[in-house]
Every structure is written in structure tokens, then in C-alpha cells.
C-alpha atoms as a PDB file:
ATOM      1  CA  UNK A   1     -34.722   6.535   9.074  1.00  0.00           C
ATOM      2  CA  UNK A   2     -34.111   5.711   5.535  1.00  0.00           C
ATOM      3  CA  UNK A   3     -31.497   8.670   5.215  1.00  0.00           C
ATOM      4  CA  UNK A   4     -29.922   7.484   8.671  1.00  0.00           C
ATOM      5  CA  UNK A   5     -29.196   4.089   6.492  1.00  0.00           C
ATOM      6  CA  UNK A   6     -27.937   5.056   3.495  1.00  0.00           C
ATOM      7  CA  UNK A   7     -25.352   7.556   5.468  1.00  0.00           C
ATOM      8  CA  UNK A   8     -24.238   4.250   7.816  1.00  0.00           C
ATOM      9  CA  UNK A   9     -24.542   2.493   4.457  1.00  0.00           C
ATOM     10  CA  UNK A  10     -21.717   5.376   2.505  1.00  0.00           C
ATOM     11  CA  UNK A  11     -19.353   5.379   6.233  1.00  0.00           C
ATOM     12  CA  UNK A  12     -19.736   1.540   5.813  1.00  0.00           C
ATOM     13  CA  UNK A  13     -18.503   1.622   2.332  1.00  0.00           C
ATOM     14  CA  UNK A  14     -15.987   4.609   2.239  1.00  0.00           C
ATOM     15  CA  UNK A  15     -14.315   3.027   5.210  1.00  0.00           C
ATOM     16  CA  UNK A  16     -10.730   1.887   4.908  1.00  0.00           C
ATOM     17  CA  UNK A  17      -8.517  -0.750   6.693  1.00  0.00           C
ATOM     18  CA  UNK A  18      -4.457  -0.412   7.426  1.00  0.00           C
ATOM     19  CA  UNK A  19      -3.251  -3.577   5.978  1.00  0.00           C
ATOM     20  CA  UNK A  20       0.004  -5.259   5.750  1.00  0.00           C
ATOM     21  CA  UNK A  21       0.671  -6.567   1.707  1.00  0.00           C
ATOM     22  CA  UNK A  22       3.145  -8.911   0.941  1.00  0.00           C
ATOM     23  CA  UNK A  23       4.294  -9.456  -2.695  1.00  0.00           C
ATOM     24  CA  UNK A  24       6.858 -11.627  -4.247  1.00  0.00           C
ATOM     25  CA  UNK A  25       9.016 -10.989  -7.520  1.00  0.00           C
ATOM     26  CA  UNK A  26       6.913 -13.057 -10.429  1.00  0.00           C
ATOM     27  CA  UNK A  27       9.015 -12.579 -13.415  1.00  0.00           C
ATOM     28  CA  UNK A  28      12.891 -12.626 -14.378  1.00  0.00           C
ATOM     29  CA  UNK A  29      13.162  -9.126 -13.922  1.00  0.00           C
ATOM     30  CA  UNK A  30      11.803  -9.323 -10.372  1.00  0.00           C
ATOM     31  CA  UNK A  31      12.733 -13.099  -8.977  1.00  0.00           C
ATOM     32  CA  UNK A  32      14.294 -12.726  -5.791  1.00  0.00           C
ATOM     33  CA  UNK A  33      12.725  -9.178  -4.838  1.00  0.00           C
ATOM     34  CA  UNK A  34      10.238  -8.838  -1.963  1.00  0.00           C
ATOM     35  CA  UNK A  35       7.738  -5.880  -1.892  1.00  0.00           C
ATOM     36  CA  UNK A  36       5.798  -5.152   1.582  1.00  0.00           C
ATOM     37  CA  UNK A  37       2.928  -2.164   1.125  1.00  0.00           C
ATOM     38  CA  UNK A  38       1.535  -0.450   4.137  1.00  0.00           C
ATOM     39  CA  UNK A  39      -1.852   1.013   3.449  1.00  0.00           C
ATOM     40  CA  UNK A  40      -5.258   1.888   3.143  1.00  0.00           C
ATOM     41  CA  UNK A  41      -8.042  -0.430   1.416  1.00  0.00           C
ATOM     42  CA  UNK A  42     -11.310   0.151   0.900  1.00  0.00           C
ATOM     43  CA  UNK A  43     -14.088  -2.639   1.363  1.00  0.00           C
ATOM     44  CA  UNK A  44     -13.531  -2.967  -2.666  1.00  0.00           C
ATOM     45  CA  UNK A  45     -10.099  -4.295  -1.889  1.00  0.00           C
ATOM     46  CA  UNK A  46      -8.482  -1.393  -3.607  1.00  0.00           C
ATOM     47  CA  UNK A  47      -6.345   1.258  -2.270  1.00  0.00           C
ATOM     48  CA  UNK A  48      -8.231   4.338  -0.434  1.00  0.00           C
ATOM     49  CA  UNK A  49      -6.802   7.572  -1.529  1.00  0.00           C
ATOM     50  CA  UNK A  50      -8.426   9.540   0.836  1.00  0.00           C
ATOM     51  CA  UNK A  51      -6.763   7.697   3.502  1.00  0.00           C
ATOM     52  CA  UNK A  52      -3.484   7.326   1.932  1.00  0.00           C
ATOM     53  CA  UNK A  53      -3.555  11.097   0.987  1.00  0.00           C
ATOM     54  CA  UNK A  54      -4.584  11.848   4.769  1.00  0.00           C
ATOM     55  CA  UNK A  55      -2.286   9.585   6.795  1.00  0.00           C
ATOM     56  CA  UNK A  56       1.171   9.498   3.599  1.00  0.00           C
ATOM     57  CA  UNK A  57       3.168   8.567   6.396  1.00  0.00           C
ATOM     58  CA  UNK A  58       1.141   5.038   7.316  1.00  0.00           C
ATOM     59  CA  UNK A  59       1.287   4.196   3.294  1.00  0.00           C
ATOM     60  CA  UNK A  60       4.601   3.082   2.707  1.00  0.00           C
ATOM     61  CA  UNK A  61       6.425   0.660   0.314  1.00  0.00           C
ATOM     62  CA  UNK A  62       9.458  -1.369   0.764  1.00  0.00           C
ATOM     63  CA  UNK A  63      11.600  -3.302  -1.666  1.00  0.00           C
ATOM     64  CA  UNK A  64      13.957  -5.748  -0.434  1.00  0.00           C
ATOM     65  CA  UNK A  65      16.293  -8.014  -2.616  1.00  0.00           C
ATOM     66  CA  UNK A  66      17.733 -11.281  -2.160  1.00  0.00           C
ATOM     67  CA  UNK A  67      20.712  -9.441  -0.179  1.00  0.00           C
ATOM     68  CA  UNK A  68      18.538  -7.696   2.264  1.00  0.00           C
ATOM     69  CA  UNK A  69      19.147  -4.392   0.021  1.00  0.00           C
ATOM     70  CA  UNK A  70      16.232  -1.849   1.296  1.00  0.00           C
ATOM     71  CA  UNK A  71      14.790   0.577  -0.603  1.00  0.00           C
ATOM     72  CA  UNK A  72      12.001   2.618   0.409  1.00  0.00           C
ATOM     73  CA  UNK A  73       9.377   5.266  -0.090  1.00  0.00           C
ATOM     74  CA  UNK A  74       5.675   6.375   0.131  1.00  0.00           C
ATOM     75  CA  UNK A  75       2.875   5.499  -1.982  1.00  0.00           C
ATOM     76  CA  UNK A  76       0.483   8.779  -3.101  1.00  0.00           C
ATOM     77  CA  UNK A  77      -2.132   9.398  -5.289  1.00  0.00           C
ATOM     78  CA  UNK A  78      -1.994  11.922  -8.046  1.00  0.00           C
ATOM     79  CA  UNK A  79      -4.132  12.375 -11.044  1.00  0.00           C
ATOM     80  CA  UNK A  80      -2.416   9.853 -13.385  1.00  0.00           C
ATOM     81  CA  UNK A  81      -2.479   6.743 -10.530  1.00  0.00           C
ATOM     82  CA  UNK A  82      -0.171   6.124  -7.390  1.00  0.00           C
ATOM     83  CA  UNK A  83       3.220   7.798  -7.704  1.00  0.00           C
ATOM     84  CA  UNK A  84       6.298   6.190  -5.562  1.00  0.00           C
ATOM     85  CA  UNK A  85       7.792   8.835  -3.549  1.00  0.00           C
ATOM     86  CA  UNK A  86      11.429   7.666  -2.289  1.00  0.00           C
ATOM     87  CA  UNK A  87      12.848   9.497  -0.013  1.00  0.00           C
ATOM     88  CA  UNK A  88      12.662  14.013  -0.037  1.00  0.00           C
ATOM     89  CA  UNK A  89      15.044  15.548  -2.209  1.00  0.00           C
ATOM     90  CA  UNK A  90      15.476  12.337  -4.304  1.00  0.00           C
ATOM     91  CA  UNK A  91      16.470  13.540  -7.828  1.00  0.00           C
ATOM     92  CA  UNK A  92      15.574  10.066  -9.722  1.00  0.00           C
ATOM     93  CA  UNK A  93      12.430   9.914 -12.078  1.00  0.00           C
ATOM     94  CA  UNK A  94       9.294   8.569 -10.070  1.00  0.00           C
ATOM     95  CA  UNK A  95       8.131   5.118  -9.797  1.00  0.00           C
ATOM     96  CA  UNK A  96       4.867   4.031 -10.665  1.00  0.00           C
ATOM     97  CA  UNK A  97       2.490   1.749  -9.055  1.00  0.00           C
ATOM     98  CA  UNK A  98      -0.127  -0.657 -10.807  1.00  0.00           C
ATOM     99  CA  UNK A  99      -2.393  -2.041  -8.785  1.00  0.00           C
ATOM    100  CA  UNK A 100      -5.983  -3.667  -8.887  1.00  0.00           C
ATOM    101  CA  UNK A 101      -7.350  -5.496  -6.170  1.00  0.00           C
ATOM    102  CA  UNK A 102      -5.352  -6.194  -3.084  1.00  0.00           C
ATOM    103  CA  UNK A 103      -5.829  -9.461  -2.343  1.00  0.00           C
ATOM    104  CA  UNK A 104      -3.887 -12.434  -2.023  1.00  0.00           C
ATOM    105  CA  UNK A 105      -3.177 -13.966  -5.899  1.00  0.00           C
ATOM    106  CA  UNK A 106      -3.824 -10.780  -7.159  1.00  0.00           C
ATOM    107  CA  UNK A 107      -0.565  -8.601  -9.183  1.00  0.00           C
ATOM    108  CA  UNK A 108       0.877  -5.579  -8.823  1.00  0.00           C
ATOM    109  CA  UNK A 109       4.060  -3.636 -11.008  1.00  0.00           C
ATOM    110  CA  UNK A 110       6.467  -1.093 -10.181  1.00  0.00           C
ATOM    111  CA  UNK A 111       6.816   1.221 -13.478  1.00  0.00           C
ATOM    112  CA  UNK A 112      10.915   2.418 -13.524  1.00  0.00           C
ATOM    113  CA  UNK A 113      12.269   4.511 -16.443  1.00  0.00           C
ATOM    114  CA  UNK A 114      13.189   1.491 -18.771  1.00  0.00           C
ATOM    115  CA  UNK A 115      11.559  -1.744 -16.498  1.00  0.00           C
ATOM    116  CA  UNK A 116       8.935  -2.592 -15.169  1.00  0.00           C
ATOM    117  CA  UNK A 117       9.111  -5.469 -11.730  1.00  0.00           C
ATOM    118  CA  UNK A 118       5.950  -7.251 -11.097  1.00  0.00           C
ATOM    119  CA  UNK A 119       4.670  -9.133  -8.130  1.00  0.00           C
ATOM    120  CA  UNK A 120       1.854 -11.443  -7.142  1.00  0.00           C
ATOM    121  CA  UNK A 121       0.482 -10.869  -3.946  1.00  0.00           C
ATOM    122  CA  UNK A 122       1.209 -13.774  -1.202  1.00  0.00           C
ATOM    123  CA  UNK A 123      -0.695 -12.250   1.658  1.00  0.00           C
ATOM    124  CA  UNK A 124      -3.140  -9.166   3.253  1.00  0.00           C
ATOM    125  CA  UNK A 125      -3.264  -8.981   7.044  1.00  0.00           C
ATOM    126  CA  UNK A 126      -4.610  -6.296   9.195  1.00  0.00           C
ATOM    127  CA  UNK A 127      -1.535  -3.987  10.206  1.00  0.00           C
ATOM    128  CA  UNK A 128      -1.626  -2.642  14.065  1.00  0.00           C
ATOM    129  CA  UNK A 129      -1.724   0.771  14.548  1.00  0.00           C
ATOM    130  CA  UNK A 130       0.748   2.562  16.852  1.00  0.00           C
ATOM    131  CA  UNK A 131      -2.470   4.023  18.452  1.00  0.00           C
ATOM    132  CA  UNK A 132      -4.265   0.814  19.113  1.00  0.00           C
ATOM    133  CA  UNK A 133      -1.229  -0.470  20.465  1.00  0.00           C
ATOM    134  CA  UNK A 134      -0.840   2.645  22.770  1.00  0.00           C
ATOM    135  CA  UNK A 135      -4.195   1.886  24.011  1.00  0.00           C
ATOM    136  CA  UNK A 136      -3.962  -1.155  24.971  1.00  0.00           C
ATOM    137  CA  UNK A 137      -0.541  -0.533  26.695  1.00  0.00           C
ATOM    138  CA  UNK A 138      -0.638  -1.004  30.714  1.00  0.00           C
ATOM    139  CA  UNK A 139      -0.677   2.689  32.054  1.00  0.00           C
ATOM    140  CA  UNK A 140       2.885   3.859  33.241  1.00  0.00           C
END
């Protein structure tokens, strides 16, 4: 029984949740610069890289300026942190991302060659998944 528990107990913990993260631009270098993260958080409110190695294509970042300028890429773990990946072929140095807890009032920073952007976080919903819509869908 006891073994039964403590497996429930490491699903329970281990478990991750596709969230929605908002961030705005805190500093002069990012004012006016919106960030929104889809991804995978564990119940320690951190990003899951076992999830967001298994499913790259559900953790994804998005920078948008004041004049709806997008830029775009996935977020992946590697040995050194979480590496932005823009888009396949890209030639331009990798992006780094700093991040602690996810949770609303906590910070984040996007490393560039030469700057660095940070963000506070305004807000962490749940994010729907195409398959939970799909399953709640009326049948065709």
C-alpha cells in the first residue's frame, strides 16, 4: 500500500500543467514589449523539461512590441538552462531564458548578445489544449 502512495505521491508531483504566461517589459530596455510563454509547469511553479522537451511544439514564446511587431520561437531545455529557438535555419546567436517561479509578480529575462529585456509576470492561466477542445466538440 505504502509503495502504491509514494508512486501516486511522485505522478502527483512530476505532473505538469499547459499554462498561458503573460509578462510585461519592466525596465527601459523592455517598456512597451509584451512576452506570452506557452508551457509546461510543474506543481513547483517552475518549468517542466520533460514536458517541454516531449511536447517543443506546445512551449512557445512570443514577443510583441508596442507596434504589434511579432517575434517568435520555442523554448527548450539544454544543459546550460532554456535556450530560445526562433524559427529553423535562423542564423542569429540564441536567446536565453531566466526564469524562476512562474507565477504572477514573479521575473523573467531574455539574454540577447549585448542586452538583456526583463519582464514581471502579470498573469498564469490554464491554456486549453487542442485535444480537450476536440473532445468536447459536438460529433460531426
Amino acid at each position: 500500500m505504502t509503495e502504491t502512495f509514494l508512486e501516486l505521491e511522485r505522478v502527483w508531483l512530476n505532473s505538469a500543467s499547459l499554462v498561458n504566461v503573460s509578462a510585461m517589459g519592466c525596465d527601459p530596455g523592455s517598456s512597451g514589449l509584451e512576452l506570452e510563454i506557452d508551457a509546461f509547469i510543474g506543481r513547483d511553479s517552475r518549468l517542466n523539461p520533460d514536458q517541454c522537451s516531449r511536447a517543443s511544439r506546445k512551449c512557445r514564446i512570443a514577443l510583441r512590441s508596442e507596434d504589434d511587431e511579432v517575434w517568435a520561437g520555442a523554448i527548450v531545455k539544454c544543459d546550460e538552462g532554456w535556450l530560445i529557438h526562433r524559427k529553423a535555419g535562423d542564423d542569429d546567436p540564441a536567446w536565453w531564458l531566466d526564469v524562476q517561479a512562474v507565477r504572477p509578480g514573479g521575473y523573467l529575462a531574455i539574454y540577447q548578445p549585448g542586452r538583456v529585456l526583463r519582464f514581471q509576470i502579470v498573469s498564469v492561466k490554464a491554456a486549453v489544449s487542442r485535444r480537450a477542445i476536440n473532445a468536447t466538440a459536438p460529433p460531426r
